[in-house]
PDB file of N, CA and C in Angstrom:
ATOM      1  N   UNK A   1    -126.000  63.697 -79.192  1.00  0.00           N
ATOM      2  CA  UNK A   1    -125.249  62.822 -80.075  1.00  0.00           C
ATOM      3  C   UNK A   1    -125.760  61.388 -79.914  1.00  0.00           C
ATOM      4  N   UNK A   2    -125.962  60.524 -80.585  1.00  0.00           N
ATOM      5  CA  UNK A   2    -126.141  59.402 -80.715  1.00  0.00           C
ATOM      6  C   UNK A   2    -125.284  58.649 -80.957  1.00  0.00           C
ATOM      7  N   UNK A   3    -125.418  57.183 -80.238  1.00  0.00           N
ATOM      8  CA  UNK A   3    -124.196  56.127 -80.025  1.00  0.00           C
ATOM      9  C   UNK A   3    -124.749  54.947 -81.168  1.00  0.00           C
ATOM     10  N   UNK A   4    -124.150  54.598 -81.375  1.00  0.00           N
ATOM     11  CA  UNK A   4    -124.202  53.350 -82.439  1.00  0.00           C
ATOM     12  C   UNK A   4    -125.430  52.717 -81.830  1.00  0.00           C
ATOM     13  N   UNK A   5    -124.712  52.013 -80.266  1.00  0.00           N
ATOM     14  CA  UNK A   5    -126.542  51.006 -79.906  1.00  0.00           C
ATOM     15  C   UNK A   5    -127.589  52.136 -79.594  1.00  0.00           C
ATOM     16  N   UNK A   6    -127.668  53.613 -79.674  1.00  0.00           N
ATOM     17  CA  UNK A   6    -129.018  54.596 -79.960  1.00  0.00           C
ATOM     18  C   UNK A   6    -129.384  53.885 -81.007  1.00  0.00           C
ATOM     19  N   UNK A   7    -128.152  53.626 -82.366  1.00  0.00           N
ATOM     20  CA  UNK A   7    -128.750  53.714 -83.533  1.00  0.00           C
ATOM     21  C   UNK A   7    -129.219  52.330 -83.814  1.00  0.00           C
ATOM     22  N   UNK A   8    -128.600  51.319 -83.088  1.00  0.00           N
ATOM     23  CA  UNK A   8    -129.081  50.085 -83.451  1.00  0.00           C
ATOM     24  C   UNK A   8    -130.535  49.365 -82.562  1.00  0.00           C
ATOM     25  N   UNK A   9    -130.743  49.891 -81.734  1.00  0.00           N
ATOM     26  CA  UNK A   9    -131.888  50.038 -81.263  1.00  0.00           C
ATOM     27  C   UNK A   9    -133.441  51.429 -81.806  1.00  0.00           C
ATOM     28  N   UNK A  10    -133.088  52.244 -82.579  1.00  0.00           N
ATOM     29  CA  UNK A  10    -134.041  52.539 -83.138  1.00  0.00           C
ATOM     30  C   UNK A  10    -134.081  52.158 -84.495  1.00  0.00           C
ATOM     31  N   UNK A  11    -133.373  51.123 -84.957  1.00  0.00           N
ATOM     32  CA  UNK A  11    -133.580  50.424 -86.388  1.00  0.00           C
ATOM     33  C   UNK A  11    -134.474  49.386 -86.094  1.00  0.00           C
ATOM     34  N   UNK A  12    -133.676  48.779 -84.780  1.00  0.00           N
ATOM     35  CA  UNK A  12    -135.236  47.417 -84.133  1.00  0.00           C
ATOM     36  C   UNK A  12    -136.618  47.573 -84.053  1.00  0.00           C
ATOM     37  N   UNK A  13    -136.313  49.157 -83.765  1.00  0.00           N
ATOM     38  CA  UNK A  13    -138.327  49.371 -83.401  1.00  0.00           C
ATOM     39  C   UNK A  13    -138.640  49.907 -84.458  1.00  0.00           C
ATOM     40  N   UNK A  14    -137.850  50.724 -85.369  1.00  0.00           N
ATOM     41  CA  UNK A  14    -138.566  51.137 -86.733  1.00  0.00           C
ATOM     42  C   UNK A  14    -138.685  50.007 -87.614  1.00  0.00           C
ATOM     43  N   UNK A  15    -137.378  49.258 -87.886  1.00  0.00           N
ATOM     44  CA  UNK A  15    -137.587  48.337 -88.942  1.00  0.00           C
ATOM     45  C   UNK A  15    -137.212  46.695 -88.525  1.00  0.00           C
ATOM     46  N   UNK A  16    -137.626  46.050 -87.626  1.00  0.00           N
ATOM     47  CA  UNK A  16    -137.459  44.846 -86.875  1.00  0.00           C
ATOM     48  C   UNK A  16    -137.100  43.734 -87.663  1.00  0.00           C
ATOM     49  N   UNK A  17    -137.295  43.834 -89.046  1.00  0.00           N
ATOM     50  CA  UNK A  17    -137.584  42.607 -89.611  1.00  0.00           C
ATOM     51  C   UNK A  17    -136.754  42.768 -90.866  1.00  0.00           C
ATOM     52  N   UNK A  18    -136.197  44.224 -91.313  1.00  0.00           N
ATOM     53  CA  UNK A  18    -135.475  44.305 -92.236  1.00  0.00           C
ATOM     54  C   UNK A  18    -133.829  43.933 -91.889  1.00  0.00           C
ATOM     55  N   UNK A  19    -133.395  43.744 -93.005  1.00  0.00           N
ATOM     56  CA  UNK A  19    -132.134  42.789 -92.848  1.00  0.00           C
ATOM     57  C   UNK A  19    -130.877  43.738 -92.337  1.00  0.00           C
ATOM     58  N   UNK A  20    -130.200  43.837 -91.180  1.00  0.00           N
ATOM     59  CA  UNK A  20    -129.490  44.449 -90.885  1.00  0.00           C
ATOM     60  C   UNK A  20    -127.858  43.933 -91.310  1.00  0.00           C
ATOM     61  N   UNK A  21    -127.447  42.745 -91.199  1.00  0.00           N
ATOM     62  CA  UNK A  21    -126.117  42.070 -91.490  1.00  0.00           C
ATOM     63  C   UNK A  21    -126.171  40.876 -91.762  1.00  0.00           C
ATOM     64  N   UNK A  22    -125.432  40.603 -93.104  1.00  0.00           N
ATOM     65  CA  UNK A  22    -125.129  39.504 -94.018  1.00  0.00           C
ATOM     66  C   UNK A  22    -124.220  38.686 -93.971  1.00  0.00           C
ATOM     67  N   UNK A  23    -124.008  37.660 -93.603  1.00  0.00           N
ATOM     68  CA  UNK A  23    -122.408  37.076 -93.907  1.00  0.00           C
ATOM     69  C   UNK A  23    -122.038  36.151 -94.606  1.00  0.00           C
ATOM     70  N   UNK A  24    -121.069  36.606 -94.799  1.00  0.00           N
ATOM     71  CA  UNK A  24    -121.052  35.733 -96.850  1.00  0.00           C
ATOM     72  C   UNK A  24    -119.310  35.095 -96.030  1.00  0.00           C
ATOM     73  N   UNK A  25    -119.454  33.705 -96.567  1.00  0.00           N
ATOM     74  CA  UNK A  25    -118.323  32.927 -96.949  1.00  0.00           C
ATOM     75  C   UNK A  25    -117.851  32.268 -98.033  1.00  0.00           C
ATOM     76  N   UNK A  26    -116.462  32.468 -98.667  1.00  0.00           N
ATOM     77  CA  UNK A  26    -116.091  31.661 -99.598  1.00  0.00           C
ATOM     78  C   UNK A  26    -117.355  32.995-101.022  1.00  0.00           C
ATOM     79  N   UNK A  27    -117.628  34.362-100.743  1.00  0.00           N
ATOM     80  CA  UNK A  27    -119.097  34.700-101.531  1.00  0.00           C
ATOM     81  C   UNK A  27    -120.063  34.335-101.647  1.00  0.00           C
ATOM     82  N   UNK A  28    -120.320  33.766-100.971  1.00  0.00           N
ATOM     83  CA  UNK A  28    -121.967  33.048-100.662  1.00  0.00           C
ATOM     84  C   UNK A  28    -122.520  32.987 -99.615  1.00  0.00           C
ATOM     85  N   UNK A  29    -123.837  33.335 -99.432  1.00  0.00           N
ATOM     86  CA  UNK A  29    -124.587  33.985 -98.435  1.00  0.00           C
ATOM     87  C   UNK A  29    -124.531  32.786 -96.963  1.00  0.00           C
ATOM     88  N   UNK A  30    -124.345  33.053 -96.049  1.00  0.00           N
ATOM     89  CA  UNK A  30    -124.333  31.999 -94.925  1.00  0.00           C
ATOM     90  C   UNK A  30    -125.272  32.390 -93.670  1.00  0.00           C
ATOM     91  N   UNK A  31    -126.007  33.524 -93.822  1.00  0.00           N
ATOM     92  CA  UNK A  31    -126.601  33.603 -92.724  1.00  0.00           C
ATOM     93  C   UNK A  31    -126.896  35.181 -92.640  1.00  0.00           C
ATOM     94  N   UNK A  32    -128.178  35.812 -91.968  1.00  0.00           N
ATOM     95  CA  UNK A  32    -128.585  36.831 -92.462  1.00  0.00           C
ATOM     96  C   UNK A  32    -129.102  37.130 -91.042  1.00  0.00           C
ATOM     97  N   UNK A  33    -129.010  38.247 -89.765  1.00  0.00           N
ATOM     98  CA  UNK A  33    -129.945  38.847 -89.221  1.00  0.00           C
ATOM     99  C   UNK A  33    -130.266  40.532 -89.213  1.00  0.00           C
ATOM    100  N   UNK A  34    -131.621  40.278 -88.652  1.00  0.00           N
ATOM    101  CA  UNK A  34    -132.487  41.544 -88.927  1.00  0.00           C
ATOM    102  C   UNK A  34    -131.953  42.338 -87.791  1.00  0.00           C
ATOM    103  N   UNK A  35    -133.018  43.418 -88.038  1.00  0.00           N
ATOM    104  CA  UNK A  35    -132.217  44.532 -86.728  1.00  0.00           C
ATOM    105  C   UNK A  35    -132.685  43.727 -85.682  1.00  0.00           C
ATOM    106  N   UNK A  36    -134.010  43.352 -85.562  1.00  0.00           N
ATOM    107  CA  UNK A  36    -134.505  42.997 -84.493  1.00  0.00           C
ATOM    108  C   UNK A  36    -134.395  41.753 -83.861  1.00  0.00           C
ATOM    109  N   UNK A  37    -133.659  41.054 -84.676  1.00  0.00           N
ATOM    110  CA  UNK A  37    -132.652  39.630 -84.089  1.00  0.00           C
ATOM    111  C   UNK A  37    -131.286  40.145 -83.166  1.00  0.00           C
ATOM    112  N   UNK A  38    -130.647  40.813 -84.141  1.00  0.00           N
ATOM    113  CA  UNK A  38    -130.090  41.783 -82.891  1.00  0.00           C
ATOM    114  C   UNK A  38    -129.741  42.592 -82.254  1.00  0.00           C
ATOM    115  N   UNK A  39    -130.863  42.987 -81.838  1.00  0.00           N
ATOM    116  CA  UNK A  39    -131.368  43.654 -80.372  1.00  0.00           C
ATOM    117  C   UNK A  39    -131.525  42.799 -79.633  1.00  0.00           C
ATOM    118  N   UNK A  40    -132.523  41.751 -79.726  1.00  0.00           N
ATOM    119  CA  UNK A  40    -133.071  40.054 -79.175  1.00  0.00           C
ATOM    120  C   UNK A  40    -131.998  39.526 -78.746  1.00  0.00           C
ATOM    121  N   UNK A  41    -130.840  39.119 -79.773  1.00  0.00           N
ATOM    122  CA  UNK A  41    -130.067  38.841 -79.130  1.00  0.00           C
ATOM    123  C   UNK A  41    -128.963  39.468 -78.234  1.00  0.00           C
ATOM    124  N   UNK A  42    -128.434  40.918 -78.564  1.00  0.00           N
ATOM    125  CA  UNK A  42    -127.879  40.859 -77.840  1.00  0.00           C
ATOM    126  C   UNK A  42    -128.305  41.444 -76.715  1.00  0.00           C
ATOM    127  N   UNK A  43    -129.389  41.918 -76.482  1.00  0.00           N
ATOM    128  CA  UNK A  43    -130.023  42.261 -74.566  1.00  0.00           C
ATOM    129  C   UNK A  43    -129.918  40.476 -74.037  1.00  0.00           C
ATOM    130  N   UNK A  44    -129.871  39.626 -74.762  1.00  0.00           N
ATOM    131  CA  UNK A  44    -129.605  38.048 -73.963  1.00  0.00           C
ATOM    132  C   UNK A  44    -128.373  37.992 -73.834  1.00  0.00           C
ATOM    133  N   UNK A  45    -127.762  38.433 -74.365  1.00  0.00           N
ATOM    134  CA  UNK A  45    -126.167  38.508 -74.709  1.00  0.00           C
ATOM    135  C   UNK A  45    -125.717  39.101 -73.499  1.00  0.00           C
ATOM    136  N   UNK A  46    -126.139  40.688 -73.099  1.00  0.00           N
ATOM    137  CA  UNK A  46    -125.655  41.074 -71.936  1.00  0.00           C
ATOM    138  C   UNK A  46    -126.394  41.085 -70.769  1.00  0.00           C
ATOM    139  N   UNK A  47    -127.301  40.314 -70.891  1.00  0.00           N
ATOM    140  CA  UNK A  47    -127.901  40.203 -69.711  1.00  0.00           C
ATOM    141  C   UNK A  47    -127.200  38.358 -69.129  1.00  0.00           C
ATOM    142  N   UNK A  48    -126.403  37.693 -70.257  1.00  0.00           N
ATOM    143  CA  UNK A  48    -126.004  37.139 -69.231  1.00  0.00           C
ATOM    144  C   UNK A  48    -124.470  37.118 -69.057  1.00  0.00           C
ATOM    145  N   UNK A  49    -124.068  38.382 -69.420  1.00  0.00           N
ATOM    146  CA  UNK A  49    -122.673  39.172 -68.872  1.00  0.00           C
ATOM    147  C   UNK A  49    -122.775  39.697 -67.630  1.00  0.00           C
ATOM    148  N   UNK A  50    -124.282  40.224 -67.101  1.00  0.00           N
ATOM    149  CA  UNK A  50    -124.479  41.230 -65.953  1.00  0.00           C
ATOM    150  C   UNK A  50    -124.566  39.552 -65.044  1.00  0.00           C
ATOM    151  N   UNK A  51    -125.324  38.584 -65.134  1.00  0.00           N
ATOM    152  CA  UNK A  51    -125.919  37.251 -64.075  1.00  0.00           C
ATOM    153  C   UNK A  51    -124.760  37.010 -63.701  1.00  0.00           C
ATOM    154  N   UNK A  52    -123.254  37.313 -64.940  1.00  0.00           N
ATOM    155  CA  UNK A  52    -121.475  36.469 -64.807  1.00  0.00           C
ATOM    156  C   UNK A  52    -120.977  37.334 -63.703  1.00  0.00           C
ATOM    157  N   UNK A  53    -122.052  39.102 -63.552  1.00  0.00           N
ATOM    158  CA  UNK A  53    -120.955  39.967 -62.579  1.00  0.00           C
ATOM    159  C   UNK A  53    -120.309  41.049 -63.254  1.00  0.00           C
ATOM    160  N   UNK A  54    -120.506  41.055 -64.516  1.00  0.00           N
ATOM    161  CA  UNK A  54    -119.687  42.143 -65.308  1.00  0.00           C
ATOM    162  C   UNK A  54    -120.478  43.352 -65.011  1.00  0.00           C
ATOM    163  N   UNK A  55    -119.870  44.351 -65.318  1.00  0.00           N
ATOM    164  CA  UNK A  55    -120.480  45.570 -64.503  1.00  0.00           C
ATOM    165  C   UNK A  55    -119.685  46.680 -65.682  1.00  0.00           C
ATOM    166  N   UNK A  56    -120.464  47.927 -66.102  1.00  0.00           N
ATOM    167  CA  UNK A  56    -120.205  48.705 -66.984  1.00  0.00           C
ATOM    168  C   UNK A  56    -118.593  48.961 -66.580  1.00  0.00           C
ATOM    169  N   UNK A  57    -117.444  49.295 -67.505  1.00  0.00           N
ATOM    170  CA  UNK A  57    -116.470  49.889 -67.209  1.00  0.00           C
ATOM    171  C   UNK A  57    -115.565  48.765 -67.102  1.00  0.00           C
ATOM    172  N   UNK A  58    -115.797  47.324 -66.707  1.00  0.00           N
ATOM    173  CA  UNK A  58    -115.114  46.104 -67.021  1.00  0.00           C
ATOM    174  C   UNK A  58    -114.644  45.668 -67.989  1.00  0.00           C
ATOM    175  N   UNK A  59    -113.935  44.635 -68.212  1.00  0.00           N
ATOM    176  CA  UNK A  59    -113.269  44.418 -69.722  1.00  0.00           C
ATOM    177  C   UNK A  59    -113.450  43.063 -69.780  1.00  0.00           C
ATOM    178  N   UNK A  60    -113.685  42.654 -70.816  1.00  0.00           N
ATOM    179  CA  UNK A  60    -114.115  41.553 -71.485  1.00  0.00           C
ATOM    180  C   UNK A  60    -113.445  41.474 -72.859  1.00  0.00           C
ATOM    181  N   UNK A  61    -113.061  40.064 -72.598  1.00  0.00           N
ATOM    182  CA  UNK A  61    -112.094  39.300 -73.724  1.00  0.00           C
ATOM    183  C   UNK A  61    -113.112  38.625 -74.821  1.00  0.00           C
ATOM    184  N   UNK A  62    -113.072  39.362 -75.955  1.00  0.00           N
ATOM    185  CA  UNK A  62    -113.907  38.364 -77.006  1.00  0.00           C
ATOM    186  C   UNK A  62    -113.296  37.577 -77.927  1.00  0.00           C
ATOM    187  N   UNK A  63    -113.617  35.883 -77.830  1.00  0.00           N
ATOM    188  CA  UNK A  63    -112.684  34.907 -78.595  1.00  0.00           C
ATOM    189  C   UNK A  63    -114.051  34.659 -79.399  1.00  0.00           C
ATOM    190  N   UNK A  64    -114.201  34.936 -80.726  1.00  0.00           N
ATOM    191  CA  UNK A  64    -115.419  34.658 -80.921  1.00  0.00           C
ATOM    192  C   UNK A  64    -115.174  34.647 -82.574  1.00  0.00           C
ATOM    193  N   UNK A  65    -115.379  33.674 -83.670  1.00  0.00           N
ATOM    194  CA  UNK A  65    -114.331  33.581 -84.777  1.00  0.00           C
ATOM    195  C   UNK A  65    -115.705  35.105 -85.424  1.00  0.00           C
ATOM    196  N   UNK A  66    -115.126  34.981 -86.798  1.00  0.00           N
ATOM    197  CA  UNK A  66    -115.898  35.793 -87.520  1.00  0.00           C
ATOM    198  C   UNK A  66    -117.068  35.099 -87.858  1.00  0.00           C
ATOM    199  N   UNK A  67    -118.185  36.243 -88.133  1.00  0.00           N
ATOM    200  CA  UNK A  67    -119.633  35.602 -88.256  1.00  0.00           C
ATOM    201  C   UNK A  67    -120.373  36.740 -87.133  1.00  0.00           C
ATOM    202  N   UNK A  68    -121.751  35.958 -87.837  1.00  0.00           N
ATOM    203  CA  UNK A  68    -123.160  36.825 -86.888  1.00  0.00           C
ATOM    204  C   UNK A  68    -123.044  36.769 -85.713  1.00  0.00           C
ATOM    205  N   UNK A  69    -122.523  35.460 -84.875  1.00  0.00           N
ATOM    206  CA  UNK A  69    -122.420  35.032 -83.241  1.00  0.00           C
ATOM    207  C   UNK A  69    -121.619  36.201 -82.840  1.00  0.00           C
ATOM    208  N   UNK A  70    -120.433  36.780 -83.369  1.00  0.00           N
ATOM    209  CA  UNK A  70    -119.613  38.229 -82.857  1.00  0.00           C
ATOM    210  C   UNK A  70    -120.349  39.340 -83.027  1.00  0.00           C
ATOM    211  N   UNK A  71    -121.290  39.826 -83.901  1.00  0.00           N
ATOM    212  CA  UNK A  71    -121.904  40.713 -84.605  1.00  0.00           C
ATOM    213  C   UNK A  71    -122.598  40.835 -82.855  1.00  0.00           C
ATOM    214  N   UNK A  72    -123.319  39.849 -82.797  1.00  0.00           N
ATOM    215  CA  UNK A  72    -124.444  40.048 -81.622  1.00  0.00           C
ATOM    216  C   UNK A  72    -123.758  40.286 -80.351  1.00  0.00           C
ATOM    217  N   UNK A  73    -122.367  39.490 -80.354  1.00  0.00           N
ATOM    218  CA  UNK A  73    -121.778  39.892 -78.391  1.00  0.00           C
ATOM    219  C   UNK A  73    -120.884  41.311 -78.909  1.00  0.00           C
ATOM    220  N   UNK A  74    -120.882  41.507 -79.770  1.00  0.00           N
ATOM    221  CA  UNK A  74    -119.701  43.163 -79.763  1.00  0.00           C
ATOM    222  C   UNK A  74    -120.973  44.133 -79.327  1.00  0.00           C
ATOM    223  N   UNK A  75    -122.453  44.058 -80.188  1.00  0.00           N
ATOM    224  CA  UNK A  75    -123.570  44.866 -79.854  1.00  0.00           C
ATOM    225  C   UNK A  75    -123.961  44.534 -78.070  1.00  0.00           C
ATOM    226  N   UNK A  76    -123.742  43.557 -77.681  1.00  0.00           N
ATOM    227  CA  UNK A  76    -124.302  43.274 -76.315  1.00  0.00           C
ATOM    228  C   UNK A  76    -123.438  43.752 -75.253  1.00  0.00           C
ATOM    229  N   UNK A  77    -121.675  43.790 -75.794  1.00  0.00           N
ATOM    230  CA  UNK A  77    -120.888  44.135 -74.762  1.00  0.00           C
ATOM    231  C   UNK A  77    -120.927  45.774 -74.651  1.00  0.00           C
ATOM    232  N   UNK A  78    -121.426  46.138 -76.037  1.00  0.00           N
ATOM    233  CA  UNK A  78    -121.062  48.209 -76.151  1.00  0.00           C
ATOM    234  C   UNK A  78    -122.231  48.339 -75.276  1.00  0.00           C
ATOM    235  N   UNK A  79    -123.234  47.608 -75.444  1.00  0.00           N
ATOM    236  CA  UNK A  79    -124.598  48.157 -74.778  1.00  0.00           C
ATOM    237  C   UNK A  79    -124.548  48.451 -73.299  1.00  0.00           C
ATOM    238  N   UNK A  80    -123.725  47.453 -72.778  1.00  0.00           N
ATOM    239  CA  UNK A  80    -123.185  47.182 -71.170  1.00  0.00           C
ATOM    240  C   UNK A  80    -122.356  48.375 -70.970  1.00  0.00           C
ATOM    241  N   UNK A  81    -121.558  48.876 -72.001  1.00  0.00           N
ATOM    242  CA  UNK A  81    -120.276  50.357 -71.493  1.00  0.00           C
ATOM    243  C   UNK A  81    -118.947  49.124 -71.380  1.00  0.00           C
ATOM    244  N   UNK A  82    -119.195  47.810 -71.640  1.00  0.00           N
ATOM    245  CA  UNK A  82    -117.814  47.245 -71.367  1.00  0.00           C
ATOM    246  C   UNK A  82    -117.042  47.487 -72.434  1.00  0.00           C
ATOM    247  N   UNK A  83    -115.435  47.255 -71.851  1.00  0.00           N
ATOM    248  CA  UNK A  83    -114.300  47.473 -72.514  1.00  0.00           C
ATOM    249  C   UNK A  83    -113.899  46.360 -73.185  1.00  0.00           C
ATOM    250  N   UNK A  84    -113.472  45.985 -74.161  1.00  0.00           N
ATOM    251  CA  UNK A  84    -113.215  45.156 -75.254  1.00  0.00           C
ATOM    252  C   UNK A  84    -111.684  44.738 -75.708  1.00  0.00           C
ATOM    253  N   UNK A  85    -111.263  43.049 -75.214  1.00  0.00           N
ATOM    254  CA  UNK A  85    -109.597  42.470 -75.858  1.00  0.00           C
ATOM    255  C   UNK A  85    -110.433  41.856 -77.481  1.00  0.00           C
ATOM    256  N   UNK A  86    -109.903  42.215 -78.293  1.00  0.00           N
ATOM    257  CA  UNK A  86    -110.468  41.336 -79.557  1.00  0.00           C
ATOM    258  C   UNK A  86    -109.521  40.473 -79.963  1.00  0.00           C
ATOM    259  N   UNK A  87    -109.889  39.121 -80.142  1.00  0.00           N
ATOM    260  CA  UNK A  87    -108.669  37.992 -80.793  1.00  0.00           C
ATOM    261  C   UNK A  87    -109.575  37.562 -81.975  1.00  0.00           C
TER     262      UNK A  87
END
């Protein structure tokens, strides 16, 4: 069976550059990354969750408004196995 980051990590190496998520405000385009932005970002993402001490099976509080910046730490925290407060 395959997990979402299986799937979002073989979209990075097949298609790196094609547009994975859009975010539109007010209907209008505000910002666009590829698969392979994040992957990029979020292995930075949880690699500096692991430097903070977080450790698979931990829980982590995400205050993080809507937008791409959440897109990348929700992919970085599943990747870790951490557990998730969403505000």
């Amino acid at each position: 069976m395959q997990t979402l980051i299986d799937l979002f990590s073989q979209r990075a190496q097949d298609r790196p550059a094609a547009p994975a998520f859009t975010f539109l405000e007010d209907e209008r385009e505000v910002g666009t990354l590829s698969w392979g932005d994040i992957d990029r970002r979020a292995r930075a993402s949880a690699r500096r969750l692991q430097s903070a001490g977080l450790q698979p099976g931990d829980r982590v509080l995400v205050m993080q408004p809507p937008g791409l910046d959440y897109v990348v730490a929700l992919v970085g925290i599943l990747s870790m196995g951490i557990g998730m407060g969403l505000t």
